[in-house]
PDB file of N, CA and C in Angstrom:
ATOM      1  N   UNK A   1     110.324 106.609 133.888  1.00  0.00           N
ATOM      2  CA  UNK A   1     109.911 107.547 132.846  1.00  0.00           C
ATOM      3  C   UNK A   1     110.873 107.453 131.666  1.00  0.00           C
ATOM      4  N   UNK A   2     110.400 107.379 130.653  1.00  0.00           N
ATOM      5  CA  UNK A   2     111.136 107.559 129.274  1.00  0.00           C
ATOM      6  C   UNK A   2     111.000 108.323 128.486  1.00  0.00           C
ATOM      7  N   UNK A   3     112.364 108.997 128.067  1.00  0.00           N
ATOM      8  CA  UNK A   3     111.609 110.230 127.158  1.00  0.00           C
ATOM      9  C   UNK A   3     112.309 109.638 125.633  1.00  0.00           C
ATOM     10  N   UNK A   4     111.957 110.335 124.808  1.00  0.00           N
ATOM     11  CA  UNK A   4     112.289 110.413 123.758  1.00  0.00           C
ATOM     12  C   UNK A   4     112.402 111.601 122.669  1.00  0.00           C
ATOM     13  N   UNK A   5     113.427 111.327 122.018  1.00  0.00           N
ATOM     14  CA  UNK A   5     114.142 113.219 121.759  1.00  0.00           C
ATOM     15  C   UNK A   5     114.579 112.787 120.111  1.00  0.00           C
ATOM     16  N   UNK A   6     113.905 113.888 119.125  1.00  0.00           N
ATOM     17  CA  UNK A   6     114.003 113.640 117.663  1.00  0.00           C
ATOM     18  C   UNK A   6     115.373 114.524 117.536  1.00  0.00           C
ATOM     19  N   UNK A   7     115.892 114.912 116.416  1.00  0.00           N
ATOM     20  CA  UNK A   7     116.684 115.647 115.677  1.00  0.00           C
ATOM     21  C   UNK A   7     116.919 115.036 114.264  1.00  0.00           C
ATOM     22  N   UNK A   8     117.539 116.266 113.678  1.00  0.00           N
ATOM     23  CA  UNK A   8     117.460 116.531 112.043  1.00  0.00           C
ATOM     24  C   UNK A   8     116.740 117.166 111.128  1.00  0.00           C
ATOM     25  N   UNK A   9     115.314 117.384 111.583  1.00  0.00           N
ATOM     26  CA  UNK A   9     114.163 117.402 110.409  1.00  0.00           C
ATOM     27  C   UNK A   9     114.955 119.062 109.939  1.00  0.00           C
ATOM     28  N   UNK A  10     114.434 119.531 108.790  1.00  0.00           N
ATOM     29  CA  UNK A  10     114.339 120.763 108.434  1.00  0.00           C
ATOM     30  C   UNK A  10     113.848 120.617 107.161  1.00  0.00           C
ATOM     31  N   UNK A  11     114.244 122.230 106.375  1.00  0.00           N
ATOM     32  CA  UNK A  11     113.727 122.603 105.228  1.00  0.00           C
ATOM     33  C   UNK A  11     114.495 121.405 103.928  1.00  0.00           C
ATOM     34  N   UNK A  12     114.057 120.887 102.780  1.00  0.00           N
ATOM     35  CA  UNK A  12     114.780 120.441 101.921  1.00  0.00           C
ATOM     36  C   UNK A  12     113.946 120.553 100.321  1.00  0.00           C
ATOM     37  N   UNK A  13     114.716 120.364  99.816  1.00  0.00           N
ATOM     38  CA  UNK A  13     114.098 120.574  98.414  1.00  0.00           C
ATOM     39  C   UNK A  13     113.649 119.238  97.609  1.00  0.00           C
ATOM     40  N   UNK A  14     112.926 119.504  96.800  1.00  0.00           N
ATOM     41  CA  UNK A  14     111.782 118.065  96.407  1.00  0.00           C
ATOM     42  C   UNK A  14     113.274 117.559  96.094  1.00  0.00           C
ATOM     43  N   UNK A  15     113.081 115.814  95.604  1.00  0.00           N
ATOM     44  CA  UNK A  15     114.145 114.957  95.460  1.00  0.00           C
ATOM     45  C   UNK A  15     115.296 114.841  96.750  1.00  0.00           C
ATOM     46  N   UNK A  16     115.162 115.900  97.458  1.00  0.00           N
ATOM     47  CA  UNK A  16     116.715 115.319  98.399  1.00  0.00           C
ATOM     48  C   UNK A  16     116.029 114.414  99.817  1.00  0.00           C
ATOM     49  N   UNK A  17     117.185 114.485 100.750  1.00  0.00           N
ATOM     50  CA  UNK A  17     117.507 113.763 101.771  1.00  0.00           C
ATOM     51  C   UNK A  17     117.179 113.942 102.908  1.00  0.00           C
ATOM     52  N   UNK A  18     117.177 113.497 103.585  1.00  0.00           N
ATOM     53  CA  UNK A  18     117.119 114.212 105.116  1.00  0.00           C
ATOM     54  C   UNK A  18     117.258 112.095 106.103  1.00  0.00           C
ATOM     55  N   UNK A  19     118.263 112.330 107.568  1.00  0.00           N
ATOM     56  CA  UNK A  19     118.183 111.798 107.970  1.00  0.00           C
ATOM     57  C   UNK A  19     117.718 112.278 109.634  1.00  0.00           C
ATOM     58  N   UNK A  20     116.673 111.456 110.323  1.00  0.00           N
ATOM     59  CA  UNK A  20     116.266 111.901 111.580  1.00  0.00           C
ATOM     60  C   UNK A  20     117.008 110.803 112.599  1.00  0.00           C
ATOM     61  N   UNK A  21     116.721 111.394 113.566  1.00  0.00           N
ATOM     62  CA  UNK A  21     117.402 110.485 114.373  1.00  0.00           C
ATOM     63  C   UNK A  21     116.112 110.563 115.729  1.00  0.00           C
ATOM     64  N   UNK A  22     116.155 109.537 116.570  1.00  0.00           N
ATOM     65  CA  UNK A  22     115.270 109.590 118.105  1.00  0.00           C
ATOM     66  C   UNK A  22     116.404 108.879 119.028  1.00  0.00           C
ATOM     67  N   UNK A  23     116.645 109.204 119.779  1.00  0.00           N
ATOM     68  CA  UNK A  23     116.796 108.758 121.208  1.00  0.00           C
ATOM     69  C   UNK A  23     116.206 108.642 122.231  1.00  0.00           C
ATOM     70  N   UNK A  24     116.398 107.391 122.964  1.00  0.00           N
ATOM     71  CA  UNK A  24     115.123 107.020 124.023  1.00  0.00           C
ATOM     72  C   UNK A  24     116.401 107.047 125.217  1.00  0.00           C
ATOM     73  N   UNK A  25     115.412 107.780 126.444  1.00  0.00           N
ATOM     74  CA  UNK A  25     116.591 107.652 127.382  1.00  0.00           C
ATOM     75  C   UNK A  25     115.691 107.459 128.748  1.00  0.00           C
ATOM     76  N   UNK A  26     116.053 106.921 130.101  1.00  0.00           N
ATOM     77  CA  UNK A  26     115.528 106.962 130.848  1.00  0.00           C
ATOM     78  C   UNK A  26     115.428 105.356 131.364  1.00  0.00           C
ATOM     79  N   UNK A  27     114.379 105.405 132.004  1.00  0.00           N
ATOM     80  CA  UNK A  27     113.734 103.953 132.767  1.00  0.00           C
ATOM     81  C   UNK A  27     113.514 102.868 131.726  1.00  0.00           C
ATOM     82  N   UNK A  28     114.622 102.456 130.569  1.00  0.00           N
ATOM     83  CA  UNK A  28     114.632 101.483 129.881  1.00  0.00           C
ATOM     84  C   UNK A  28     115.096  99.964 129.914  1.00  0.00           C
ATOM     85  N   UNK A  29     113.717  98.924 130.241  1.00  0.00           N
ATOM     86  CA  UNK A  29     114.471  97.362 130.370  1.00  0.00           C
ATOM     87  C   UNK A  29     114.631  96.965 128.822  1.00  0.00           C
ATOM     88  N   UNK A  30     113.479  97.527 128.019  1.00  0.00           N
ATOM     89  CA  UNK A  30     113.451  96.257 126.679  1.00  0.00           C
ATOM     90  C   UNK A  30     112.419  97.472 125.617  1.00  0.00           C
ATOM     91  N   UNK A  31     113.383  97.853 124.842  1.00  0.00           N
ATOM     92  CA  UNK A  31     111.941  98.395 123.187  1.00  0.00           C
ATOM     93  C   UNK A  31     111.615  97.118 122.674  1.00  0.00           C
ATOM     94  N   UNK A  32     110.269  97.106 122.946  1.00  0.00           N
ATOM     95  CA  UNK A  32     109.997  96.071 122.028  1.00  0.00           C
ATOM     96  C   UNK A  32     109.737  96.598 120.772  1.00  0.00           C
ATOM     97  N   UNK A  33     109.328  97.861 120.453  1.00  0.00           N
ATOM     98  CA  UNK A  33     109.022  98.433 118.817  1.00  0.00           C
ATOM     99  C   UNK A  33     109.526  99.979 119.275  1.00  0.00           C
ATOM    100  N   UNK A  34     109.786 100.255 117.776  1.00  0.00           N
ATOM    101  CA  UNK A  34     110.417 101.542 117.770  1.00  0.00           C
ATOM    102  C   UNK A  34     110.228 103.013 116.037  1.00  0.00           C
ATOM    103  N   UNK A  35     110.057 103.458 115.894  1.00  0.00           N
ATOM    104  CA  UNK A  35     109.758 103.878 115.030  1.00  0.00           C
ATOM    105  C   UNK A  35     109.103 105.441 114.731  1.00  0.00           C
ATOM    106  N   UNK A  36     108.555 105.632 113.659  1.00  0.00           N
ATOM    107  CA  UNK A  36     108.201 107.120 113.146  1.00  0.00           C
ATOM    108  C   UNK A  36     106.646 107.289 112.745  1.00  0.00           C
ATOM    109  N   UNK A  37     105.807 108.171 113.165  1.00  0.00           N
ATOM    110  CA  UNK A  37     104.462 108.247 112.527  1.00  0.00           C
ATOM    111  C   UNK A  37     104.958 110.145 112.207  1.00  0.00           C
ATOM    112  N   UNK A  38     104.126 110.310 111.313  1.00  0.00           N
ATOM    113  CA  UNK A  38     103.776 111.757 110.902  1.00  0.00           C
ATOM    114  C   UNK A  38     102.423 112.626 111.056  1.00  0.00           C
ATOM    115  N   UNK A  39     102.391 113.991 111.025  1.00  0.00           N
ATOM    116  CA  UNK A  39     101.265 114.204 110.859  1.00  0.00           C
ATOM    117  C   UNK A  39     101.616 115.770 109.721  1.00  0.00           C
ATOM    118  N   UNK A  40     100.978 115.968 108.652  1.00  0.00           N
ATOM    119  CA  UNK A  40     100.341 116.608 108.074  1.00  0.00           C
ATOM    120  C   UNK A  40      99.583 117.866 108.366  1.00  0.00           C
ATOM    121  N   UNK A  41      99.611 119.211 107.767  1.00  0.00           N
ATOM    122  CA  UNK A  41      99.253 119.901 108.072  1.00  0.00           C
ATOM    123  C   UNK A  41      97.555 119.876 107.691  1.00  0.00           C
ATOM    124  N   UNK A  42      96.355 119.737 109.069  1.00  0.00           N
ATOM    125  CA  UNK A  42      94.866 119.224 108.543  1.00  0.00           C
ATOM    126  C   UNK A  42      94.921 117.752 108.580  1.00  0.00           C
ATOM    127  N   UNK A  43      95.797 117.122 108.858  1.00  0.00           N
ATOM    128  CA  UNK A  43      95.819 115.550 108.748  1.00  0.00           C
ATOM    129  C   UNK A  43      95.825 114.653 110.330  1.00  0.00           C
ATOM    130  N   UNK A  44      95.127 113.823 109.902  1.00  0.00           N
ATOM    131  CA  UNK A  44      95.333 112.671 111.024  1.00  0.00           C
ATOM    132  C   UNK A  44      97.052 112.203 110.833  1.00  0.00           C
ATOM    133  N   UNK A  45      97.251 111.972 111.866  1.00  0.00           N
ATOM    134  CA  UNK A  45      99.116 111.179 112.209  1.00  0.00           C
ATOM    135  C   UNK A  45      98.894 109.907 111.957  1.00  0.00           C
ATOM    136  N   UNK A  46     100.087 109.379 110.726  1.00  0.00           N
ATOM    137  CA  UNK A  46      99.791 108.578 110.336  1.00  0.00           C
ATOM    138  C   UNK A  46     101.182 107.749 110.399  1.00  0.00           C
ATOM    139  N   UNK A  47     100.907 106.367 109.918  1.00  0.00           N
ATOM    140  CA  UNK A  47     102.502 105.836 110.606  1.00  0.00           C
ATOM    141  C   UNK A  47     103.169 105.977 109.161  1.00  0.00           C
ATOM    142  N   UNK A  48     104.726 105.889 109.727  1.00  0.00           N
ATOM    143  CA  UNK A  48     105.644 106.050 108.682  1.00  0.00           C
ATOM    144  C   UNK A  48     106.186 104.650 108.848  1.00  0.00           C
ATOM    145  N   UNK A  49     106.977 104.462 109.310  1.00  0.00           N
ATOM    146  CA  UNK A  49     107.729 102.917 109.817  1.00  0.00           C
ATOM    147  C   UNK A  49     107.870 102.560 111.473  1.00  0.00           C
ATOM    148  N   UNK A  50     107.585 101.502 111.362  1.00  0.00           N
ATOM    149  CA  UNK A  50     107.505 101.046 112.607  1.00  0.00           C
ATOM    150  C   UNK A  50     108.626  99.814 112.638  1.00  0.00           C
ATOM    151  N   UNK A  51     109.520  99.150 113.777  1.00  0.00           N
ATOM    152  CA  UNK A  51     109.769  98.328 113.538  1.00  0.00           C
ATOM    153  C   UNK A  51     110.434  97.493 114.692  1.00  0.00           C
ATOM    154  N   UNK A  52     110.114  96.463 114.994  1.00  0.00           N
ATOM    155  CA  UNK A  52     109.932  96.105 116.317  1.00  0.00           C
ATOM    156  C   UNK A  52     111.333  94.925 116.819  1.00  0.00           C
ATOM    157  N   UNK A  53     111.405  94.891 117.892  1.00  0.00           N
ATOM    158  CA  UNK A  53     113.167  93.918 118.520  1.00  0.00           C
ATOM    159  C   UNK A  53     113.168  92.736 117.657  1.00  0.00           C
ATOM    160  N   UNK A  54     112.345  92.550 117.081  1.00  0.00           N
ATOM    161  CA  UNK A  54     112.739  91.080 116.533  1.00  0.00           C
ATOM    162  C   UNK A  54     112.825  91.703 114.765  1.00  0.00           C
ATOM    163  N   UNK A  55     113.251  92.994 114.712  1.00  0.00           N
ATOM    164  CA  UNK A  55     113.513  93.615 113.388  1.00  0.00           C
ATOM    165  C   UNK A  55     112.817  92.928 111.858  1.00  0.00           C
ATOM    166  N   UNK A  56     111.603  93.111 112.608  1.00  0.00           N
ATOM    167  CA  UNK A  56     110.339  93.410 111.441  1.00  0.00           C
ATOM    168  C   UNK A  56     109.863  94.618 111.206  1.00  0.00           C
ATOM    169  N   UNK A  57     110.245  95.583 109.926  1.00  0.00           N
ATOM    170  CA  UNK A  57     109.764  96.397 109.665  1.00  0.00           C
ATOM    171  C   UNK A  57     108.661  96.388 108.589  1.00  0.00           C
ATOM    172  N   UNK A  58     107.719  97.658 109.361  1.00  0.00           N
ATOM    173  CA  UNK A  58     106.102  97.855 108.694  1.00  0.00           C
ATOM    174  C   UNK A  58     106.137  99.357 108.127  1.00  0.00           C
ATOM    175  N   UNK A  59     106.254  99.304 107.039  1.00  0.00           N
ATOM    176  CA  UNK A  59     106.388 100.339 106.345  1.00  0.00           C
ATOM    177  C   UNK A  59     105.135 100.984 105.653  1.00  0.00           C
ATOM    178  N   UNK A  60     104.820 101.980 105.835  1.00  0.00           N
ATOM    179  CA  UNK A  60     103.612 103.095 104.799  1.00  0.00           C
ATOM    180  C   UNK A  60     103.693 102.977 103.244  1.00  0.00           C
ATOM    181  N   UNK A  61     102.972 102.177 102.933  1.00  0.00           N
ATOM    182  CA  UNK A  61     103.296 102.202 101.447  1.00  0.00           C
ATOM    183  C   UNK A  61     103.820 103.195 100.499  1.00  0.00           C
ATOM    184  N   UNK A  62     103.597 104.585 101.123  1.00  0.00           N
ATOM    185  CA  UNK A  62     103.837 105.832 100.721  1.00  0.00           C
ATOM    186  C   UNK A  62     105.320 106.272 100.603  1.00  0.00           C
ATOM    187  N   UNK A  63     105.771 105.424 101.350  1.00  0.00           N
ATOM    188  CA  UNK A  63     107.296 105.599 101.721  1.00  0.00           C
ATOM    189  C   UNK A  63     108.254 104.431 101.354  1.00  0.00           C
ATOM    190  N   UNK A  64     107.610 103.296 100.816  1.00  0.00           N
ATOM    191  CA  UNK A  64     108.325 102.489 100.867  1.00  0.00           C
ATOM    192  C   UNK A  64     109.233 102.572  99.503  1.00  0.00           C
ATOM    193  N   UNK A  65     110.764 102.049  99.683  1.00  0.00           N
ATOM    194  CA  UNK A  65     111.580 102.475  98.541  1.00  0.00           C
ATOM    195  C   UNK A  65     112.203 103.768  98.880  1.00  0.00           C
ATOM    196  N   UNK A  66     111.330 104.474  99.856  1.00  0.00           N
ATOM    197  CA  UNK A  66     112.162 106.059  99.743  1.00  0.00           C
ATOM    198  C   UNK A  66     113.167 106.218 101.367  1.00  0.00           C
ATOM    199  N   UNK A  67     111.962 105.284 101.825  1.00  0.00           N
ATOM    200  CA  UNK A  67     112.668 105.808 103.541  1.00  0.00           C
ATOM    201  C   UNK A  67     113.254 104.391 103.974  1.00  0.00           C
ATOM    202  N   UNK A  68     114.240 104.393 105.332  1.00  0.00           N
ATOM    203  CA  UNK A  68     114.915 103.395 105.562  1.00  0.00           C
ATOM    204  C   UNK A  68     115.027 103.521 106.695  1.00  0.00           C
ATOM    205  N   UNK A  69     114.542 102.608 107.694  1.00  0.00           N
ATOM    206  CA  UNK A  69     114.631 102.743 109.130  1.00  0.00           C
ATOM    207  C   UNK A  69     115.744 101.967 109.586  1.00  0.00           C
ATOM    208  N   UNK A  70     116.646 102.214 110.631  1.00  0.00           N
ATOM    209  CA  UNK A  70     117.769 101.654 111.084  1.00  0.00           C
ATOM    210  C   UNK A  70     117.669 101.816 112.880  1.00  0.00           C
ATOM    211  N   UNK A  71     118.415 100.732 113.373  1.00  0.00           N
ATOM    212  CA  UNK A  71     118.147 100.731 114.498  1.00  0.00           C
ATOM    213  C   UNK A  71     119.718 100.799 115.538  1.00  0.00           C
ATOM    214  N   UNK A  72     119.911 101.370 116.237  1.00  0.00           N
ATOM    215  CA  UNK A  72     121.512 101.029 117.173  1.00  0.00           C
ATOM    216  C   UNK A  72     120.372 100.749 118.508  1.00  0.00           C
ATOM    217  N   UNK A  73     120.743  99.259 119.063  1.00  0.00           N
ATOM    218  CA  UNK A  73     120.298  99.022 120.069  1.00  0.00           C
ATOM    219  C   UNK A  73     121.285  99.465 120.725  1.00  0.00           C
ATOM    220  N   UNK A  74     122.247  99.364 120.872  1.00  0.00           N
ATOM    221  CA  UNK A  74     123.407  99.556 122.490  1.00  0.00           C
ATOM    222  C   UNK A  74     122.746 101.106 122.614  1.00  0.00           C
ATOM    223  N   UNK A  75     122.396 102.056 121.743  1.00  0.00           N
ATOM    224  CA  UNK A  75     122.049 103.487 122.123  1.00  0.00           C
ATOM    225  C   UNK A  75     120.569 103.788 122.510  1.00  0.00           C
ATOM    226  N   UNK A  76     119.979 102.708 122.249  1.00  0.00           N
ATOM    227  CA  UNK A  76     118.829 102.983 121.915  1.00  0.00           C
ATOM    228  C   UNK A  76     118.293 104.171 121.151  1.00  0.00           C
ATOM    229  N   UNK A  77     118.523 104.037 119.990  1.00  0.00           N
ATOM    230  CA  UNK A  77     118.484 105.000 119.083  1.00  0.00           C
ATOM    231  C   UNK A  77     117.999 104.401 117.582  1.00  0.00           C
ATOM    232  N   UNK A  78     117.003 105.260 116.800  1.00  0.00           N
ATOM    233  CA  UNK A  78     116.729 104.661 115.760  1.00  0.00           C
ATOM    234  C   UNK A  78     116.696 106.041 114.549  1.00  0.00           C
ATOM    235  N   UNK A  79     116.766 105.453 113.293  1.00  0.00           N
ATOM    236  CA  UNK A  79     117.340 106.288 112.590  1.00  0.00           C
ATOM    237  C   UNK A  79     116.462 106.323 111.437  1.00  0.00           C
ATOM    238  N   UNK A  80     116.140 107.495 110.878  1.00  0.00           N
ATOM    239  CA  UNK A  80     115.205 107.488 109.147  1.00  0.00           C
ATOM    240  C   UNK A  80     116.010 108.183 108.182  1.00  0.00           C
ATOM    241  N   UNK A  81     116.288 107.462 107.417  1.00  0.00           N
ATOM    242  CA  UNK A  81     116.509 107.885 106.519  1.00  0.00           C
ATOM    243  C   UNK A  81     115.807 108.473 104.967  1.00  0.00           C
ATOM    244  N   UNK A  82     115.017 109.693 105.111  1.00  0.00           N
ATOM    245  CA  UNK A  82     114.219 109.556 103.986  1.00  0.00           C
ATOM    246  C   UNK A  82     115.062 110.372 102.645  1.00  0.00           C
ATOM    247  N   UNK A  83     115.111 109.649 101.409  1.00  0.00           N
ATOM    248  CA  UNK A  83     115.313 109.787 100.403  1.00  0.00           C
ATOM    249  C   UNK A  83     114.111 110.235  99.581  1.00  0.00           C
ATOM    250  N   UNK A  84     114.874 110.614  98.206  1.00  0.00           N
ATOM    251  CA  UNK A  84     113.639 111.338  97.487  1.00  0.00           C
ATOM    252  C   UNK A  84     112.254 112.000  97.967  1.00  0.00           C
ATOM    253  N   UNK A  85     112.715 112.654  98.687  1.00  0.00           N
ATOM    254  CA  UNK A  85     111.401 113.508  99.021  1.00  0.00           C
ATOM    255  C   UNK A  85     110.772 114.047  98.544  1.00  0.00           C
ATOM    256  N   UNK A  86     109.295 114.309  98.801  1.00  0.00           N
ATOM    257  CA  UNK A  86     108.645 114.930  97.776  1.00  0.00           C
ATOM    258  C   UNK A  86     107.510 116.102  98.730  1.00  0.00           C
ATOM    259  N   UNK A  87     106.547 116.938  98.048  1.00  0.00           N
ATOM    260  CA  UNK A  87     106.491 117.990  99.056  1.00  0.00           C
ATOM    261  C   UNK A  87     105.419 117.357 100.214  1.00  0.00           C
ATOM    262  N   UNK A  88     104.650 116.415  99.334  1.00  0.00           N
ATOM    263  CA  UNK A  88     103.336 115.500 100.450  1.00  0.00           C
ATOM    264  C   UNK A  88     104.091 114.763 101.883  1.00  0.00           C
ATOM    265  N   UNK A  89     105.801 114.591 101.568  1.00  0.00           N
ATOM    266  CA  UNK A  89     106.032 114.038 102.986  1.00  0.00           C
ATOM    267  C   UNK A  89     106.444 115.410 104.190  1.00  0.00           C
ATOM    268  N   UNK A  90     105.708 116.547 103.529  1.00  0.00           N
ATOM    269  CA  UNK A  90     105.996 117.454 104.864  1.00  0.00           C
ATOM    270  C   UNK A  90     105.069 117.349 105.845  1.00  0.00           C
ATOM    271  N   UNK A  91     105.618 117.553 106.912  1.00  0.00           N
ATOM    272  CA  UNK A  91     104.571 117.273 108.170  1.00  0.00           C
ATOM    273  C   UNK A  91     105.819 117.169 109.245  1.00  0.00           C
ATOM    274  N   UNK A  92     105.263 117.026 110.494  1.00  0.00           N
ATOM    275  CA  UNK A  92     105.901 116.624 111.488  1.00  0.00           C
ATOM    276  C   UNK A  92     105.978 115.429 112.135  1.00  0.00           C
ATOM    277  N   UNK A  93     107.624 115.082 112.324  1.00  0.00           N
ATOM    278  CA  UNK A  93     107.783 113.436 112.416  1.00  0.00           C
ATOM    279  C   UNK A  93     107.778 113.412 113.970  1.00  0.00           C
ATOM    280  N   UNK A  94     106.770 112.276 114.230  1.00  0.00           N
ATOM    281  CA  UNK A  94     107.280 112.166 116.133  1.00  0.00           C
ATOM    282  C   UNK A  94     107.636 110.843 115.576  1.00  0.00           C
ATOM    283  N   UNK A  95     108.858 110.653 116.848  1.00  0.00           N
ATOM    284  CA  UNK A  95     109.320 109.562 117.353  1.00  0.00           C
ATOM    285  C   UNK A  95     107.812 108.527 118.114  1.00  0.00           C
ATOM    286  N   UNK A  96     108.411 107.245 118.086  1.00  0.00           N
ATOM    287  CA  UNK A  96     107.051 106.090 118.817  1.00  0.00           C
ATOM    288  C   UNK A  96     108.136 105.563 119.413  1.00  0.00           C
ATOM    289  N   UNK A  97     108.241 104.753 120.086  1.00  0.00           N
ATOM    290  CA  UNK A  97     108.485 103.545 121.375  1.00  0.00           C
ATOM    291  C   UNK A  97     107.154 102.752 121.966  1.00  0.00           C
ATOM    292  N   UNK A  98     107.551 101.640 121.958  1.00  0.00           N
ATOM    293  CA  UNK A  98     106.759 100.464 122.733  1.00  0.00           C
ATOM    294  C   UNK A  98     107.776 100.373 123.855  1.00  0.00           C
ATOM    295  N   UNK A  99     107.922 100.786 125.238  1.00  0.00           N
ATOM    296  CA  UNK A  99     108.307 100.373 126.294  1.00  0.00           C
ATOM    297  C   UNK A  99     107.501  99.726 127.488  1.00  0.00           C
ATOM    298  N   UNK A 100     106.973  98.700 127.370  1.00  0.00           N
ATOM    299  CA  UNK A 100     106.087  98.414 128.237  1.00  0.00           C
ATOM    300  C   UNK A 100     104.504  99.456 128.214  1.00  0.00           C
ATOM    301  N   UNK A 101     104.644 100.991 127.590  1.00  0.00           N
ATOM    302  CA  UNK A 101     103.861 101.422 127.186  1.00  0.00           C
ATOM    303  C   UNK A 101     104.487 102.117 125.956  1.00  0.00           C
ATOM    304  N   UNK A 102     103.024 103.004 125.696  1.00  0.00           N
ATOM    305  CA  UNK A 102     103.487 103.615 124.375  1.00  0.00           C
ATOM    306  C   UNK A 102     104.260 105.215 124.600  1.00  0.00           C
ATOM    307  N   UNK A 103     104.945 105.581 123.739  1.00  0.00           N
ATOM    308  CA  UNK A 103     105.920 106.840 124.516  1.00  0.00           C
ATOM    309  C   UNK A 103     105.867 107.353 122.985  1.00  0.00           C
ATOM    310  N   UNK A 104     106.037 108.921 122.965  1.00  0.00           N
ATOM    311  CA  UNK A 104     105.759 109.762 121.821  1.00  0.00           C
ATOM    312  C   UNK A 104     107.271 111.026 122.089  1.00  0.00           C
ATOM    313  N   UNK A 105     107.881 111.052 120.734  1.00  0.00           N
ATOM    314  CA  UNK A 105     108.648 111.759 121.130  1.00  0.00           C
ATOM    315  C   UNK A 105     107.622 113.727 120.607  1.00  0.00           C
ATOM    316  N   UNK A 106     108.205 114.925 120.912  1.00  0.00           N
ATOM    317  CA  UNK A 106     107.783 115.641 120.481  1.00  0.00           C
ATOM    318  C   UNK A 106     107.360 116.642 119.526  1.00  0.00           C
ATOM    319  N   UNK A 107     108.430 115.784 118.598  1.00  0.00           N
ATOM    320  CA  UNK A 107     108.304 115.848 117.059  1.00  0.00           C
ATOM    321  C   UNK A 107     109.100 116.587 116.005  1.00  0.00           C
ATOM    322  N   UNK A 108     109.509 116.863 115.392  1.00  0.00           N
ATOM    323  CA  UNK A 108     110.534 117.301 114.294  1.00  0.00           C
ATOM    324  C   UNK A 108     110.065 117.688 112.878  1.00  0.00           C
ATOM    325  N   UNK A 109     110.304 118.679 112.531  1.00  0.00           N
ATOM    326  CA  UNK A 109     108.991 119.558 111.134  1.00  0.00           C
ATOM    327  C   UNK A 109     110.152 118.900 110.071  1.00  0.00           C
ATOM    328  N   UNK A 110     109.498 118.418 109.563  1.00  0.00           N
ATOM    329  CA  UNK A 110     110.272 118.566 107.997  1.00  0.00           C
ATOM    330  C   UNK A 110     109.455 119.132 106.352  1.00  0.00           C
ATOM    331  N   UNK A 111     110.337 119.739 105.848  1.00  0.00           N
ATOM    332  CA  UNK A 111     109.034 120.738 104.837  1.00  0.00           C
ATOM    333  C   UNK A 111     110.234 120.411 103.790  1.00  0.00           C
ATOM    334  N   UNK A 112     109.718 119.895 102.733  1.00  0.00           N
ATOM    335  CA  UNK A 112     110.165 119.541 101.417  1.00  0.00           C
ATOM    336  C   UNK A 112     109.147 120.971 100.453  1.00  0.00           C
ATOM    337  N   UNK A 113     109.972 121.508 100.328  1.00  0.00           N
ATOM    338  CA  UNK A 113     109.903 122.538  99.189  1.00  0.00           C
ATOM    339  C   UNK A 113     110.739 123.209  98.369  1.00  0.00           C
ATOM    340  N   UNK A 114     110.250 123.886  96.917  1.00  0.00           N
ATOM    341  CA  UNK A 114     111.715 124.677  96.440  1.00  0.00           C
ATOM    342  C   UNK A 114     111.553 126.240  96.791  1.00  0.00           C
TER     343      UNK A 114
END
């Protein structure tokens, strides 16, 4: 079993920062992909960055330029960095993993407002 566990999200104001973090812990041989989808309040969950062991990242056009995915394999841990925020990226971020299956972390609110 693998779980996976977000932290960071919160309140921020249009233009700033916010970095998230996921940790994957448990029955782990190999991530083959690792990454962030969102969902929107009324919205389908949609991907944010994805980016897989052979560190190809697939980015949301929506985000690209603003957010920055980073990876620590020895922790298995992956990291977002979103910059310039604006209020359309509020929603809630789950964590993704490809471990032999697909694994969802339980998600993290982030609300860009003033």
């Amino acid at each position: 079993q693998v779980q996976l566990v977000e932290s960071g999200g919160g309140l921020v104001q249009p233009g700033g920062s916010l970095r998230l973090s996921c940790a994957a812990s448990g029955s782990i041989l190999s991530i083959s992909a690792m990454g962030w989808y969102r969902q929107a309040p009324g919205k389908q969950r949609e991907l944010v960055v994805v980016t897989t062991s052979g560190g190809i990242s697939n980015y949301a056009d929506s985000v690209k330029g603003r957010f920055t995915i980073s990876r620590h394999n020895a922790k298995n841990t992956v990291y977002l960095q979103m910059n310039s925020l604006k209020p359309e990226d509020t929603a809630v971020y789950y964590c993704y993993a490809h471990i032999g299956t697909h694994y969802w972390g339980k998600g993290t609110l982030v609300t860009v407002s003033s």
